[in-house]
Protein backbone atom coordinates (compact mmCIF):
# COMPACT_ATOMS: atom_id res chain seq x y z
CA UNK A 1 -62.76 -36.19 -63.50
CA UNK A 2 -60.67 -33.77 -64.88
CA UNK A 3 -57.27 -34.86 -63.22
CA UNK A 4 -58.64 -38.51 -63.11
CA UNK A 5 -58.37 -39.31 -59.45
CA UNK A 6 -60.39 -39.73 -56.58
CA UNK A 7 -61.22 -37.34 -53.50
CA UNK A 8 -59.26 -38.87 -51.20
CA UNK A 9 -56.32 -38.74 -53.78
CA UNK A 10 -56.96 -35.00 -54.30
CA UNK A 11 -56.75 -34.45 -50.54
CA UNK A 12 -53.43 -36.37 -50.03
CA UNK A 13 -52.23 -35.12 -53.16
CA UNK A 14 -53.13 -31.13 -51.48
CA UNK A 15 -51.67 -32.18 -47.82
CA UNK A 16 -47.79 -33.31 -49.80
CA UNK A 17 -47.83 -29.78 -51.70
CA UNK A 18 -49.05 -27.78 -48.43
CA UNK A 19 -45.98 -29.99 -46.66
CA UNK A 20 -43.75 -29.05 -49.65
CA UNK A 21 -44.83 -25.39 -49.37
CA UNK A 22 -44.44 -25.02 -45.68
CA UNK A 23 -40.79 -27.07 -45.94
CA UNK A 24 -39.54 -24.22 -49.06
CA UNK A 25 -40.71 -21.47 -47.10
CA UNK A 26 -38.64 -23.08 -44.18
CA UNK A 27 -35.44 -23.73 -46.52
CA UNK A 28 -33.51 -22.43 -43.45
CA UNK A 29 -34.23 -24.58 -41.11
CA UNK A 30 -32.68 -27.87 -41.17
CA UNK A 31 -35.09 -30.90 -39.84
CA UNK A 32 -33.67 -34.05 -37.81
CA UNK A 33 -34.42 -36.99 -38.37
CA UNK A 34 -36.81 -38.53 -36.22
CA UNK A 35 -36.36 -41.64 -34.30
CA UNK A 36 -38.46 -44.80 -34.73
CA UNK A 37 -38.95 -44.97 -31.43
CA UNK A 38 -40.02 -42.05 -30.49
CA UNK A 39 -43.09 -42.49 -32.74
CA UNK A 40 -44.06 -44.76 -31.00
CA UNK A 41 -44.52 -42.82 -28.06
CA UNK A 42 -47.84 -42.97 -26.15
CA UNK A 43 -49.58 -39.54 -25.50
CA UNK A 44 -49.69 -40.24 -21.92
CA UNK A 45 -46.35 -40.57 -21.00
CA UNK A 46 -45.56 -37.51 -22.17
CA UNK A 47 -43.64 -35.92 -18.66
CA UNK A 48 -40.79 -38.58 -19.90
CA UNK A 49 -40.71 -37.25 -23.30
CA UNK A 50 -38.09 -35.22 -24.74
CA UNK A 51 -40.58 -31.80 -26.16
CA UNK A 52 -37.24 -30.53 -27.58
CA UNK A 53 -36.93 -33.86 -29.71
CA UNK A 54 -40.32 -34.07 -30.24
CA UNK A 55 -40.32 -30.73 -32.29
CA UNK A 56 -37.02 -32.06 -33.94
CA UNK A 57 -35.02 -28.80 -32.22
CA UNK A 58 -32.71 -30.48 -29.97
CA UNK A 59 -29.86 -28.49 -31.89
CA UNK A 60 -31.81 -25.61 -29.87
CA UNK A 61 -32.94 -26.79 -26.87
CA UNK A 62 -33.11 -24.09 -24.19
CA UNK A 63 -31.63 -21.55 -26.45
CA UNK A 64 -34.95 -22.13 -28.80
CA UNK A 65 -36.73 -18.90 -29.76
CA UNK A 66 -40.54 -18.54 -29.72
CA UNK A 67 -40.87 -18.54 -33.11
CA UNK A 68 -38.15 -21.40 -33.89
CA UNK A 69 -41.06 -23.52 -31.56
CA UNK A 70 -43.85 -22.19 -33.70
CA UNK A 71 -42.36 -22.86 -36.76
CA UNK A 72 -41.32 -26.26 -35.85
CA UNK A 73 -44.58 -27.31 -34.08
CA UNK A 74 -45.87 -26.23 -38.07
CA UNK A 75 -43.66 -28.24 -39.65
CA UNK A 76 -44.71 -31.52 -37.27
CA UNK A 77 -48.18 -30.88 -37.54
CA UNK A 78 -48.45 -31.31 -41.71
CA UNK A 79 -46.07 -34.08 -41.53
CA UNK A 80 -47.90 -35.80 -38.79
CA UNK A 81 -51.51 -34.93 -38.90
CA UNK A 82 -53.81 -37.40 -38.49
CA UNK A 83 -55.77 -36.58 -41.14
CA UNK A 84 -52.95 -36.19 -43.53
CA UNK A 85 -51.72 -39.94 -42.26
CA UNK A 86 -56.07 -40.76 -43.56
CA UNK A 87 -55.36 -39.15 -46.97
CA UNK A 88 -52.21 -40.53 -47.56
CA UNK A 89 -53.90 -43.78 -47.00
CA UNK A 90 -52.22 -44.35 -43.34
CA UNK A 91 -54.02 -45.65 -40.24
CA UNK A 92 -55.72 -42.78 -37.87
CA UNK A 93 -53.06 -43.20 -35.04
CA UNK A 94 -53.00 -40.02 -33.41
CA UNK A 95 -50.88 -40.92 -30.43
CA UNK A 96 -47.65 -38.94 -31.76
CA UNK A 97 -49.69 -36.15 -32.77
CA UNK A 98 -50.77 -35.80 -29.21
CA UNK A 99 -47.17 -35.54 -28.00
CA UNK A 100 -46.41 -33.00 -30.58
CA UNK A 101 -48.97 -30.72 -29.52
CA UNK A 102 -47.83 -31.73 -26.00
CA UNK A 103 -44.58 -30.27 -26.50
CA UNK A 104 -45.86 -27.26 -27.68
CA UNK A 105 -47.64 -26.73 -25.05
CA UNK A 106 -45.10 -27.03 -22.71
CA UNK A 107 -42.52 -24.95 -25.10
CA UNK A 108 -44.94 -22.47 -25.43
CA UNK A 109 -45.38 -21.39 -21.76
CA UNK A 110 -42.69 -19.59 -20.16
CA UNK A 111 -42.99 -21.69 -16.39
CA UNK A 112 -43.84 -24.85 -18.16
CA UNK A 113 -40.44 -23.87 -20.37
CA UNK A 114 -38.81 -23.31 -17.11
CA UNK A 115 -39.94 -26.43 -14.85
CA UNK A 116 -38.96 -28.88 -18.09
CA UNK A 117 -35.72 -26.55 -19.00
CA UNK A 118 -34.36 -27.29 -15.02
CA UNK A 119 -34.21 -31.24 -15.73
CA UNK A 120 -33.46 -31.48 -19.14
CA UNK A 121 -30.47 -33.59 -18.47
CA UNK A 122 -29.80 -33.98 -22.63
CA UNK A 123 -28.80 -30.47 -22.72
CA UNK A 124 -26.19 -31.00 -19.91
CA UNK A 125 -22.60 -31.14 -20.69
CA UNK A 126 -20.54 -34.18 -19.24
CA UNK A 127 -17.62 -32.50 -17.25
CA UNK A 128 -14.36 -34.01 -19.63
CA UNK A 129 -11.73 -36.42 -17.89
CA UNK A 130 -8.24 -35.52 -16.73
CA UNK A 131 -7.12 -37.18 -19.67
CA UNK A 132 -8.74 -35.39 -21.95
CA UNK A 133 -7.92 -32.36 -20.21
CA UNK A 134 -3.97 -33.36 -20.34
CA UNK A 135 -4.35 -33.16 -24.13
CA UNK A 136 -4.60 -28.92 -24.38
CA UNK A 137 -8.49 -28.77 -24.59
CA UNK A 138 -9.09 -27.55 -20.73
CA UNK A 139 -10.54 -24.32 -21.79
CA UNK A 140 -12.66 -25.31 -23.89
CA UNK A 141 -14.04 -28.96 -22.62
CA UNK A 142 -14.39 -26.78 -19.31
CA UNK A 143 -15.91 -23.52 -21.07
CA UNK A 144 -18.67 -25.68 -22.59
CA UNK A 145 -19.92 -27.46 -19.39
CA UNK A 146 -19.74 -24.01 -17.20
CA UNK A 147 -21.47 -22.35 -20.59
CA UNK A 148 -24.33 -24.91 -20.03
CA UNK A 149 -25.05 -24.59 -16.06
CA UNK A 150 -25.32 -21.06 -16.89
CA UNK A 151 -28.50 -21.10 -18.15
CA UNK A 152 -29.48 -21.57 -14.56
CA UNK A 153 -27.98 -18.35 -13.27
CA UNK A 154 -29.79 -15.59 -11.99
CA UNK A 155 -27.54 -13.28 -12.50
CA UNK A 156 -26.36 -12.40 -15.96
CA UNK A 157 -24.33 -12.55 -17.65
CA UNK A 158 -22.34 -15.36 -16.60
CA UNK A 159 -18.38 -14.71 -16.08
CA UNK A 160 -16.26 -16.84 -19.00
CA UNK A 161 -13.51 -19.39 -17.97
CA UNK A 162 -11.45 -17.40 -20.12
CA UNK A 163 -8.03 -18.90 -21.03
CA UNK A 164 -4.43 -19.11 -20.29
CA UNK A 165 -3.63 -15.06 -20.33
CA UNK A 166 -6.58 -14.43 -18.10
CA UNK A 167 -5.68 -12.10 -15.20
CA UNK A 168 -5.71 -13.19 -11.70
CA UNK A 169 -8.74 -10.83 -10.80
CA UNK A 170 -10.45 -12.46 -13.58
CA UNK A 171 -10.09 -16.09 -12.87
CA UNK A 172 -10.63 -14.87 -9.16
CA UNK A 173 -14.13 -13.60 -10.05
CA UNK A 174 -15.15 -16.58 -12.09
CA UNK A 175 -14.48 -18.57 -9.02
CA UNK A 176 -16.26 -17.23 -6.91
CA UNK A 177 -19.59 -16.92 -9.02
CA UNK A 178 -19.15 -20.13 -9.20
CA UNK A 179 -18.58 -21.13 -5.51
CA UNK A 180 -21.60 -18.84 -4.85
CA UNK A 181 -23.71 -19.56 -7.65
CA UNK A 182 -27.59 -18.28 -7.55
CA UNK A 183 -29.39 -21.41 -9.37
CA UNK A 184 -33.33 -20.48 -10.17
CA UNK A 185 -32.84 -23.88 -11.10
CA UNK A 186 -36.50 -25.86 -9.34
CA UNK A 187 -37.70 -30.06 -9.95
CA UNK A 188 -41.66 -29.02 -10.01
CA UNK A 189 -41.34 -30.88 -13.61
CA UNK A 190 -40.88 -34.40 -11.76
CA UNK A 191 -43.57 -33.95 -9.31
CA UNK A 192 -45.45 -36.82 -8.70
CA UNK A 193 -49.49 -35.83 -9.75
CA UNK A 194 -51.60 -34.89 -6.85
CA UNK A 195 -54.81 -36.64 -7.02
CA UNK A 196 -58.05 -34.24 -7.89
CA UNK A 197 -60.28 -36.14 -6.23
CA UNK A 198 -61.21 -34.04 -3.51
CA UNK A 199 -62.73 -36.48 -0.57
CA UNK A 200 -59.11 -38.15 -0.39
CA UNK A 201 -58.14 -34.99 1.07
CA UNK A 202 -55.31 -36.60 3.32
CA UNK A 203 -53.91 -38.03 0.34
CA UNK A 204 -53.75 -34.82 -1.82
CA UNK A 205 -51.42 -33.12 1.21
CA UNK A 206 -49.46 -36.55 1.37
CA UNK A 207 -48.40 -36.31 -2.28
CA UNK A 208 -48.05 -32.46 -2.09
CA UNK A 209 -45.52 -32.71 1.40
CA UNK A 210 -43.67 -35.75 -1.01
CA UNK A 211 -43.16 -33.46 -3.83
CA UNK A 212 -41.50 -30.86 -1.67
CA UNK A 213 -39.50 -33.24 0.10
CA UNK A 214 -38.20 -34.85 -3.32
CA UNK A 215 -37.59 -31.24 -4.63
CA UNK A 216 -35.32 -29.94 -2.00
CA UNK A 217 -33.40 -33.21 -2.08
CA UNK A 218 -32.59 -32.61 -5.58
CA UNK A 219 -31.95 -29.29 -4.96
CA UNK A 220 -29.39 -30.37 -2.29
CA UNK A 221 -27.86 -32.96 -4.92
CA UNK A 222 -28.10 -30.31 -7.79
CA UNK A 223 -26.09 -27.82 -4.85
CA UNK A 224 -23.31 -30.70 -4.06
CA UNK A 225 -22.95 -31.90 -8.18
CA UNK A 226 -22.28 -27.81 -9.04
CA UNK A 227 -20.08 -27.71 -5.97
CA UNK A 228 -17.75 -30.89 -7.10
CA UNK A 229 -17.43 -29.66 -10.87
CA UNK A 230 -16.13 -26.44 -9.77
CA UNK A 231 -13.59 -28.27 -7.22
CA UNK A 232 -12.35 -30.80 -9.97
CA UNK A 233 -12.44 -27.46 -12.52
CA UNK A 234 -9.96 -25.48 -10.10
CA UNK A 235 -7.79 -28.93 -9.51
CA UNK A 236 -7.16 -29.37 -13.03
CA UNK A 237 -6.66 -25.33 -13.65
CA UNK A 238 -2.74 -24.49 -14.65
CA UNK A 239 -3.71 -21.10 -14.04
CA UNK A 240 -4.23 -21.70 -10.40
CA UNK A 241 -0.84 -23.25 -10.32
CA UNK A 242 0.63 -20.55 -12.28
CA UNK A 243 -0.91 -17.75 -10.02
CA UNK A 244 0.25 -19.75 -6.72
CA UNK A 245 3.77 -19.77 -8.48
CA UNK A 246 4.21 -16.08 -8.98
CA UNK A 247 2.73 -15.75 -4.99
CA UNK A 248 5.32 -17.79 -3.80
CA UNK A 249 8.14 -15.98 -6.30
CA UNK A 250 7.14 -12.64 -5.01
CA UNK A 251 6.71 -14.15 -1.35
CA UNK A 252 10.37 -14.86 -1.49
CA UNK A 253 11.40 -12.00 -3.17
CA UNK A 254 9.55 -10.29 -0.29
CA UNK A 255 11.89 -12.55 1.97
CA UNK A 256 15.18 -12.08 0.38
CA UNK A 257 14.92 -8.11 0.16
CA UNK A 258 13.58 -8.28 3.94
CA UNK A 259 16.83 -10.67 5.01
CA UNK A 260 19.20 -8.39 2.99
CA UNK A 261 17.97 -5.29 4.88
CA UNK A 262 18.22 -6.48 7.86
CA UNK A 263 21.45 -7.80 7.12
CA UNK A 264 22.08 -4.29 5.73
CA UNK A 265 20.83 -2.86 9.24
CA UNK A 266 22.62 -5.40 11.13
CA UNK A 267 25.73 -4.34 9.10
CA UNK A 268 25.05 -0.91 9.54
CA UNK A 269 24.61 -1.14 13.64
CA UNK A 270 27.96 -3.38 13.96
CA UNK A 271 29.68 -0.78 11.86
CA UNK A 272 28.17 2.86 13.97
CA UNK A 273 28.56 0.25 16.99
CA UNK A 274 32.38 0.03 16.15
CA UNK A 275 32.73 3.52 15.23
CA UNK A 276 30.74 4.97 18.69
CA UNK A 277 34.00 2.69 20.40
CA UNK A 278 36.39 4.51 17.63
CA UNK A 279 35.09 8.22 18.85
CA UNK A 280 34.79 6.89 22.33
CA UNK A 281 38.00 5.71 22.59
CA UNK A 282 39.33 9.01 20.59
CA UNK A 283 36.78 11.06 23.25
CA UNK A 284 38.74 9.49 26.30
CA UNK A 285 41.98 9.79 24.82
CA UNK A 286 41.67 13.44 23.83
CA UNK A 287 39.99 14.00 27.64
CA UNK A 288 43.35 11.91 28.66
CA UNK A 289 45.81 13.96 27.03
CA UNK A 290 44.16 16.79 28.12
CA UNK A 291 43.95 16.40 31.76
CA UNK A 292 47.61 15.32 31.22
CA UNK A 293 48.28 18.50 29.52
CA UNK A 294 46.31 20.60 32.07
CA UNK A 295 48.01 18.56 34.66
CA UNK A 296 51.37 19.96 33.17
CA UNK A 297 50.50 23.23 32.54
CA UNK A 298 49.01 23.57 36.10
CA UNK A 299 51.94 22.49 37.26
CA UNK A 300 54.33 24.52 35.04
CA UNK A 301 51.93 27.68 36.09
CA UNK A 302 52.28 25.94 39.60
CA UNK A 303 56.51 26.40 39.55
CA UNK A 304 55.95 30.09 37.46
CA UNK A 305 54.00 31.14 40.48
CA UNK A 306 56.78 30.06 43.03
CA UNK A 307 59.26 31.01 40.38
CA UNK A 308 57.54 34.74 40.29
CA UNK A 309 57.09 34.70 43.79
CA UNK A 310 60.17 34.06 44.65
CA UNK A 311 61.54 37.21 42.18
CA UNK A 312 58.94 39.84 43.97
CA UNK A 313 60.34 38.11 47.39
CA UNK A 314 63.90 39.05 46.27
CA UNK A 315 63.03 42.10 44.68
CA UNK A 316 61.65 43.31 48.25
CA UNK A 317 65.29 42.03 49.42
CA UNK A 318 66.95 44.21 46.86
CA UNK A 319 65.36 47.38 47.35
CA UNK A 320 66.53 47.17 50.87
CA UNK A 321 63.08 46.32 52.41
CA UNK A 322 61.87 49.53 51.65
CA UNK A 323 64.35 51.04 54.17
CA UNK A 324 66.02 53.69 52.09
CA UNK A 325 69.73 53.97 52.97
CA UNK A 326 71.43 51.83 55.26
CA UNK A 327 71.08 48.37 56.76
CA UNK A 328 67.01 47.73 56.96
CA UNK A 329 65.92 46.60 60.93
CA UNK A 330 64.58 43.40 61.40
CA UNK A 331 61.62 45.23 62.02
CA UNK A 332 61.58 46.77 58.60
CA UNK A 333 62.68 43.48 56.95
CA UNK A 334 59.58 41.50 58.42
CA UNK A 335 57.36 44.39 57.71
CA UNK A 336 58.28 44.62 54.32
CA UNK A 337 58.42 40.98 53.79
CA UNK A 338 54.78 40.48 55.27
CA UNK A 339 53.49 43.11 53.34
CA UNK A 340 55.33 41.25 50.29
CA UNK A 341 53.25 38.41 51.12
CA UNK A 342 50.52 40.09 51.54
CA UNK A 343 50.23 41.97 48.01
CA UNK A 344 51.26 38.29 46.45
CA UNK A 345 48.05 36.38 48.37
CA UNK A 346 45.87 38.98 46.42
CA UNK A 347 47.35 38.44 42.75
CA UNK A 348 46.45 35.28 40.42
CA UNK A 349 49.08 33.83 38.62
CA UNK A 350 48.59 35.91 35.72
CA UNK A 351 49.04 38.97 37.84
CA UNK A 352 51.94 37.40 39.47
CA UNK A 353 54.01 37.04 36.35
CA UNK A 354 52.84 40.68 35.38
CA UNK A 355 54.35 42.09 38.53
CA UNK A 356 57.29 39.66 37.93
CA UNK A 357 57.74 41.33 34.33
CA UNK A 358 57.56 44.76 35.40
CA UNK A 359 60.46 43.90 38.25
CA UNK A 360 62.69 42.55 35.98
CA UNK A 361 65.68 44.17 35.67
CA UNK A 362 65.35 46.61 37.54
CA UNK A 363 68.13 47.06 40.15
CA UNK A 364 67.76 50.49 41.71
CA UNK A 365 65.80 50.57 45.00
CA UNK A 366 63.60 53.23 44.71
CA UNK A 367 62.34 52.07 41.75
CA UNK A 368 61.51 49.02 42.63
CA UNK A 369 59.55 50.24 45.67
CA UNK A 370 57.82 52.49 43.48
CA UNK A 371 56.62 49.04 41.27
CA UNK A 372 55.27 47.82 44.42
CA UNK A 373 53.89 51.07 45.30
CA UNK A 374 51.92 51.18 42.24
CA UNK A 375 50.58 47.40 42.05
CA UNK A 376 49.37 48.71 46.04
CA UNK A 377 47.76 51.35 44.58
CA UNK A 378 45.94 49.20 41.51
CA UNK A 379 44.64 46.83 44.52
CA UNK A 380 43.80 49.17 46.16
CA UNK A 381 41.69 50.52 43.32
CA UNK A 382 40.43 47.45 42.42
CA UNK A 383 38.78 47.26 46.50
CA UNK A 384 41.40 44.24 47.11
CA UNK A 385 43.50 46.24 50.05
CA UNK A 386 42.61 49.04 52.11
CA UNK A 387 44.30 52.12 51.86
CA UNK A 388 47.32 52.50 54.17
CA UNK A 389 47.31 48.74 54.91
CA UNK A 390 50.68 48.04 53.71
CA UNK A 391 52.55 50.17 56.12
CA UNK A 392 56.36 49.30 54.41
CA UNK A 393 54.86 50.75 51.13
CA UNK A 394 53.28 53.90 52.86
């Protein structure tokens, strides 16, 4: 009576400032706009529903945080409420209320999360064209899609693309995470139902064996789709290119320095090659000229050595044979020549020309005997003749 309305005006009149509360103490949070369609949603189709959309959090998705799902689940229940649609003079239809609390059931429980979170195709990100990545954006069309299958890594973090000044060993790893990515990623959330009735027993394991059939087929797609992005990622990758580029460069820098020393070492063997010939030929020239010059000097020491033999010869002849006064016998003259002989088979050349030196000019007989006496004597010292051998020199 006092604000001059009825009770059900009061209560609708309560729900729109409990709504207007709720939505100032949410100021933050930024609602989408909901689509017809989805309002009319029936409760029981709910496995084909979007619980991300539902909430009005697709801006979130997967990257939602418990209490961003508690706050929006709020939010949809004072706006939809099925008694606030009754006060506000609305019909009783709670079939979108159903799929709200629906979603937040499924939000709300981490394997539920999980099962809807490995098929929820709307937060995929379409791999970009060629075209689009001729236009500079490779990085970051590609970044984006690898960013998204992510979220179905079991090991984290998840390496970057990076960009163009990534190193080699860098690109290298991301790669190969990728090639041998661990996906938790499972398809329990498209299950077909497995009957509860328990006499159709048959049917239950039927249904069950179909399920896991259908999920490792998907898994197998899921395997060969990951597979084929990363293959058209590393096509289109200038890095790649760029990397295979600086091999190559450095492959044939390899080459040329490897040709040029063994061109060096070719040039080097020619060249010790040519001068082994050079001291060879200088070896057997020296050896040459030096059997030539021992030739000669053999054969000048040859004609000294008849030379001095000839002088001690005549020397014998000029101090008489060793006779003393008077003609010398023949006797004495082939005594004293043999004995000559004799004392000259014992001497080497250098002993030849010694005795030669010491006859030389000397004329008088008895001195020259006494020259031969005394190289008798120093053979005779030296155990060459026997004492009294020489009989002419006696």
């Amino acid at each position: 009576m006092r604000h001059k309305r009825t009770f059900s005006e009061d209560d609708r009149i309560q729900a729109q400032a409990n709504v207007k509360k709720i939505e100032d103490d949410d100021e933050g949070e930024i609602s989408e706009e909901e689509d017809p369609l989805m309002l009319q949603r029936e409760a029981k189709d709910w496995k084909g529903q979007d619980h991300y959309a539902v909430l009005g959090i697709t801006r979130y998705r997967w990257r939602a945080t418990e209490d961003q799902i508690k706050r929006a689940h709020r939010k949809k229940v004072l706006k939809h409420h099925p008694d606030k649609k009754a006060a506000a003079g609305g019909t009783e239809d709670d079939q979108f209320f159903k799929c709200i609390q629906k979603a937040t059931e499924v939000l709300s429980d981490p394997v539920k999360r999980r099962q809807f979170d490995s098929v929820d195709e709307a937060a995929d990100v379409e791999p970009p064209t060629k075209k689009e990545t001729q236009k500079g954006n490779f990085y970051k069309l590609w970044g984006k899609v690898f960013d998204s299958e992510g979220r179905f890594s079991n090991k984290q973090p998840v390496p970057r693309l990076g960009n163009e000044n990534s190193t080699k060993e860098d690109v290298e790893n991301f790669y190969n995470f990728w090639y041998n990515f661990d996906s938790w990623r499972t398809f329990e959330y498209l299950d077909e139902d497995v009957p509860d009735d328990n006499e159709n027993r048959d049917q239950k394991r039927h249904v069950e064996r179909k399920n896991q059939n259908a999920r490792r087929k998907k898994k197998t797609e899921d395997t060969a789709r990951l597979r084929k992005l990363v293959d058209d990622c590393l096509a289109l990758d200038e890095r790649i290119k760029k990397f295979r580029q600086q091999e190559n460069a450095q492959k044939n820098k390899r080459r040329l320095e490897k040709e040029a020393e063994q061109k060096r070492l070719a040039e080097e063997a020619v060249k010790a090659k040519e001068e082994e010939a050079r001291l060879q030929a200088e070896r057997e020239a020296a050896e040459k000229a030096q059997k030539a010059e021992g030739k000669k000097a053999k054969e000048a020491a040859k004609n000294a050595a008849k030379k001095n033999k000839r002088v001690i010869r005549g020397a014998a002849k000029d101090a008489n044979y060793f006779h003393g006064a008077g003609d010398a016998p023949a006797s004495q003259i082939d005594s004293a020549l043999n004995d000559v002989d004799v004392i000259i088979t014992k001497l080497d050349n250098e002993e030849l020309a010694a005795l030669t030196a010491k006859l030389n000019g000397i004329k008088e007989a008895g001195a020259i005997k006494q020259v031969y006496q005394d190289e008798v004597k120093r053979l005779v010292d030296a155990g060459k003749l026997k004492e009294g051998e020489l009989k002419s020199l006696a």
